[in-house]
C-alpha atoms as a PDB file:
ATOM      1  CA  UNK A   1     -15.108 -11.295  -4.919  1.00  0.00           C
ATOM      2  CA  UNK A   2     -11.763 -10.219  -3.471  1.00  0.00           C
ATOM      3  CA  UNK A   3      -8.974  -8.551  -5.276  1.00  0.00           C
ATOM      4  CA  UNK A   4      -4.867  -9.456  -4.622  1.00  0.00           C
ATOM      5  CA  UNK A   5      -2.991  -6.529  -4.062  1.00  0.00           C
ATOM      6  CA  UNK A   6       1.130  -6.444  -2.577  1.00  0.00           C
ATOM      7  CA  UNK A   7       2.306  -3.446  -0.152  1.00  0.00           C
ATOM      8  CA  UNK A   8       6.031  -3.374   0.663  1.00  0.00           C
ATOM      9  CA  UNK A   9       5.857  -2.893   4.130  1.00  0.00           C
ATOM     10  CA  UNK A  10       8.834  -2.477   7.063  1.00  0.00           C
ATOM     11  CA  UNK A  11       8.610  -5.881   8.976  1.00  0.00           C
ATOM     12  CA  UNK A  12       7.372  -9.429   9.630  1.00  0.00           C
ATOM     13  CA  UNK A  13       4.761  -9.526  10.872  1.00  0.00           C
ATOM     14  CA  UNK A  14       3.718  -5.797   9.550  1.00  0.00           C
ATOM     15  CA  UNK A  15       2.358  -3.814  11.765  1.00  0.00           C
ATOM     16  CA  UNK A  16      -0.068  -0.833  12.119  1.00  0.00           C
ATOM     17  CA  UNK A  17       1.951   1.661  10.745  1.00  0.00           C
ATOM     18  CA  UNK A  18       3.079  -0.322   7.732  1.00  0.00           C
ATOM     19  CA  UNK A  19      -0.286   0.617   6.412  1.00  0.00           C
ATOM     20  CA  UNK A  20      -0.686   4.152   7.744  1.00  0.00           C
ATOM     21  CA  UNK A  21      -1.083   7.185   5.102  1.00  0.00           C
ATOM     22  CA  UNK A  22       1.565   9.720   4.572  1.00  0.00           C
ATOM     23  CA  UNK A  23      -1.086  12.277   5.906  1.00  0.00           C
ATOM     24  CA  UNK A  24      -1.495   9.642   9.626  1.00  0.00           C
ATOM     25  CA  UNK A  25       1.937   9.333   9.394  1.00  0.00           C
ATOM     26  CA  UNK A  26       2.514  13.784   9.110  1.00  0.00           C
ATOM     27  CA  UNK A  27       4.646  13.303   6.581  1.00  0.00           C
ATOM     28  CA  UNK A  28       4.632  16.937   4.681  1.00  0.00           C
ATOM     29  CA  UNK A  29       2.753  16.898   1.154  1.00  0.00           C
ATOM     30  CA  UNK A  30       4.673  18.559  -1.859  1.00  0.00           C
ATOM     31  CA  UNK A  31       3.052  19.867  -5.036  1.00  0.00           C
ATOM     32  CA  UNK A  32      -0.286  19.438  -4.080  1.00  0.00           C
ATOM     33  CA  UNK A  33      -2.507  18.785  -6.584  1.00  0.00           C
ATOM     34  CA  UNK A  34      -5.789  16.835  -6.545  1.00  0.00           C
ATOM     35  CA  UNK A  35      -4.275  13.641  -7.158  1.00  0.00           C
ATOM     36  CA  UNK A  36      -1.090  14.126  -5.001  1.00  0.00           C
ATOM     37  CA  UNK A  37      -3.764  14.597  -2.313  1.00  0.00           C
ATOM     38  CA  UNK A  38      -5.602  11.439  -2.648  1.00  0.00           C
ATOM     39  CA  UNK A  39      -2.923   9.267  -3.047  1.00  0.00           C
ATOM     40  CA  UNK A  40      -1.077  10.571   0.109  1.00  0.00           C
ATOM     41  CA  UNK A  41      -4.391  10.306   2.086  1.00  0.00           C
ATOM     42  CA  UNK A  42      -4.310   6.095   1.064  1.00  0.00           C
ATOM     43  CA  UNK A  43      -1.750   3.731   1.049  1.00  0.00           C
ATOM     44  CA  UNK A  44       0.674   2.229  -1.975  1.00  0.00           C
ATOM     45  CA  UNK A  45       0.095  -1.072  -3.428  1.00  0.00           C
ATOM     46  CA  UNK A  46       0.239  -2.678  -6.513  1.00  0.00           C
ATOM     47  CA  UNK A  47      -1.170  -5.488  -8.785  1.00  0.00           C
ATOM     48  CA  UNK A  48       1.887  -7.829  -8.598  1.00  0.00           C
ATOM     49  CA  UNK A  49       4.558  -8.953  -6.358  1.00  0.00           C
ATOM     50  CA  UNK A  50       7.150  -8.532  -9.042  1.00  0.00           C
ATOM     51  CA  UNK A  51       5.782  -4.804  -9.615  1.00  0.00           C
ATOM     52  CA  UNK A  52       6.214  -4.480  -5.516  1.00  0.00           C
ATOM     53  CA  UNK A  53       9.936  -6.264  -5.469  1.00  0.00           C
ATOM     54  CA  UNK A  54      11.102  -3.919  -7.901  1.00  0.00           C
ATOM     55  CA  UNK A  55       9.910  -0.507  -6.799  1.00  0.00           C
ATOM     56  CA  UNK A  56      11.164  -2.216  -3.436  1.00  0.00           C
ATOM     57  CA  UNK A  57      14.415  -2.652  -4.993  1.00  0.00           C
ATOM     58  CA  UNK A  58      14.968   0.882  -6.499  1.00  0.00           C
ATOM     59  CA  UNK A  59      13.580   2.379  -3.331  1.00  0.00           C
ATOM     60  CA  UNK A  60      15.061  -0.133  -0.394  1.00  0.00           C
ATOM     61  CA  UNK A  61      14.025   2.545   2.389  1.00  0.00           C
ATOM     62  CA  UNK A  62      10.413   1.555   1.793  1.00  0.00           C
ATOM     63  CA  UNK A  63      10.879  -1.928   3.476  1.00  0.00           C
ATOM     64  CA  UNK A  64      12.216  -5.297   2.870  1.00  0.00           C
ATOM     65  CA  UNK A  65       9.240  -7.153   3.081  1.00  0.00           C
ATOM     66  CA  UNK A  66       6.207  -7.713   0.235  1.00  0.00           C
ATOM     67  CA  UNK A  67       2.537  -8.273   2.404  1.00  0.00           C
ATOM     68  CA  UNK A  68       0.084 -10.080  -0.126  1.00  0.00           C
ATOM     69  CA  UNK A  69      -2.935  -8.092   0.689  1.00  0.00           C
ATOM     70  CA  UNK A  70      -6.428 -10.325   0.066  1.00  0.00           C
ATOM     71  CA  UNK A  71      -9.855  -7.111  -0.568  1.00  0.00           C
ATOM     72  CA  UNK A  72     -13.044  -8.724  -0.156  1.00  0.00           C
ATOM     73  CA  UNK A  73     -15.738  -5.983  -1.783  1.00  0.00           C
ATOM     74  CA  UNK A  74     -17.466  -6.205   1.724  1.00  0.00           C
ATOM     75  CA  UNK A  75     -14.787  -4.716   3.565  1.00  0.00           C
ATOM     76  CA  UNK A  76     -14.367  -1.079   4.238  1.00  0.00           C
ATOM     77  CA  UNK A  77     -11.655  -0.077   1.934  1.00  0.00           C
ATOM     78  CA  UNK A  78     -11.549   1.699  -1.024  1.00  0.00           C
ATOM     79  CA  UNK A  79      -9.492   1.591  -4.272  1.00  0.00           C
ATOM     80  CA  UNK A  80      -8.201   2.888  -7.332  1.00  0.00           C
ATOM     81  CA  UNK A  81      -5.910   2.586 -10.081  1.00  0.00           C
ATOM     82  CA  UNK A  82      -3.754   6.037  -9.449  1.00  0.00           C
ATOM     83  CA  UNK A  83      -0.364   6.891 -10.307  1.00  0.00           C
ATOM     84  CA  UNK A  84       1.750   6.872 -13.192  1.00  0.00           C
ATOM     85  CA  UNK A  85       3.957   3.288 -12.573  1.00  0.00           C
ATOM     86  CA  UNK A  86       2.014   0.752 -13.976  1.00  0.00           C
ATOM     87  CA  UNK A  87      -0.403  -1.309 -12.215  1.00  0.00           C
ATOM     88  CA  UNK A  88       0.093   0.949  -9.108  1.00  0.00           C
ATOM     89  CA  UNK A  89      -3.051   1.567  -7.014  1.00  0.00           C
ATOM     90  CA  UNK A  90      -4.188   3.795  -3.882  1.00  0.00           C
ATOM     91  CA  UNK A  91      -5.938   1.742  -1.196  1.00  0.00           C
ATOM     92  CA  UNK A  92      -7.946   4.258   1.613  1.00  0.00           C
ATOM     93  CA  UNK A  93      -8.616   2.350   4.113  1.00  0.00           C
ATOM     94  CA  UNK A  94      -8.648   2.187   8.623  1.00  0.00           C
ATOM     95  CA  UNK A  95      -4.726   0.852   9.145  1.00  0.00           C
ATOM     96  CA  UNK A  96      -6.526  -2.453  11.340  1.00  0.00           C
ATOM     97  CA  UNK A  97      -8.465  -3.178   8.458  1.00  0.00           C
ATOM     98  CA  UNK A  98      -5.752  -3.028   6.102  1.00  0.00           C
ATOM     99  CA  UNK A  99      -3.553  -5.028   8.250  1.00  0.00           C
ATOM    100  CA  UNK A 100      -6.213  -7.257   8.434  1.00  0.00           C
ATOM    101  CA  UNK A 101      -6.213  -7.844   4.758  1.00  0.00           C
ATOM    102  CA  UNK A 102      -2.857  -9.464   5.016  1.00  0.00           C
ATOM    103  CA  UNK A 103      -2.357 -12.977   3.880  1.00  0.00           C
ATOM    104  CA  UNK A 104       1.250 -13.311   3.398  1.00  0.00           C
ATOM    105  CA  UNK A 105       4.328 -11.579   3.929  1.00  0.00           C
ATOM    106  CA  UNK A 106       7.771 -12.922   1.805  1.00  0.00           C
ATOM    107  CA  UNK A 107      11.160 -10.813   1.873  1.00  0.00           C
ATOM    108  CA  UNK A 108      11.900  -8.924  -0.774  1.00  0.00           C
END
């Protein structure tokens, strides 16, 4: 079984570091409690492409690009539902096999 998820991601075609963590990327953890910690260790996604356009929207510097991300329970990625914006989820995951996951990329 595989499980659609959307990442707003930089460019297209994304690359590696579209789906890089905050902790690969260095970027400097505040307030860090348990779940702070394992969501900046995976990546954002989320259940819908509208859910991705609009966070997209309010938050323009995360990219202007949705990737349709396609999970297949074989591969080596984790996830879970995290985070308080609804259907927002925490992939953890190698960045080749993430990028790998991609099946589509539209603007936002």
């Amino acid at each position: 079984m595989a499980r659609t998820f959307y990442r707003i991601v930089q460019s297209d075609p994304p690359t590696r570091r579209d789906f890089e963590s905050h902790e690969a990327l260095g970027r400097v953890l505040i307030d860090p409690d348990q779940e702070q910690r394992r969501m900046w260790q995976g990546i954002s996604v989320f259940t819908t492409e509208a859910q991705a356009r609009n966070k997209a929207h309010d938050y323009p510097g995360l990219g202007g690009f949705i990737a349709a991300m396609r999970v297949r329970d074989e591969e080596a990625i984790r996830f879970a539902r995290t985070g308080r914006n609804r259907g927002h989820h925490t992939l953890w995951g190698e960045p080749e096999a993430l990028l790998g996951c991609v099946v589509a990329v539209v603007p936002v």
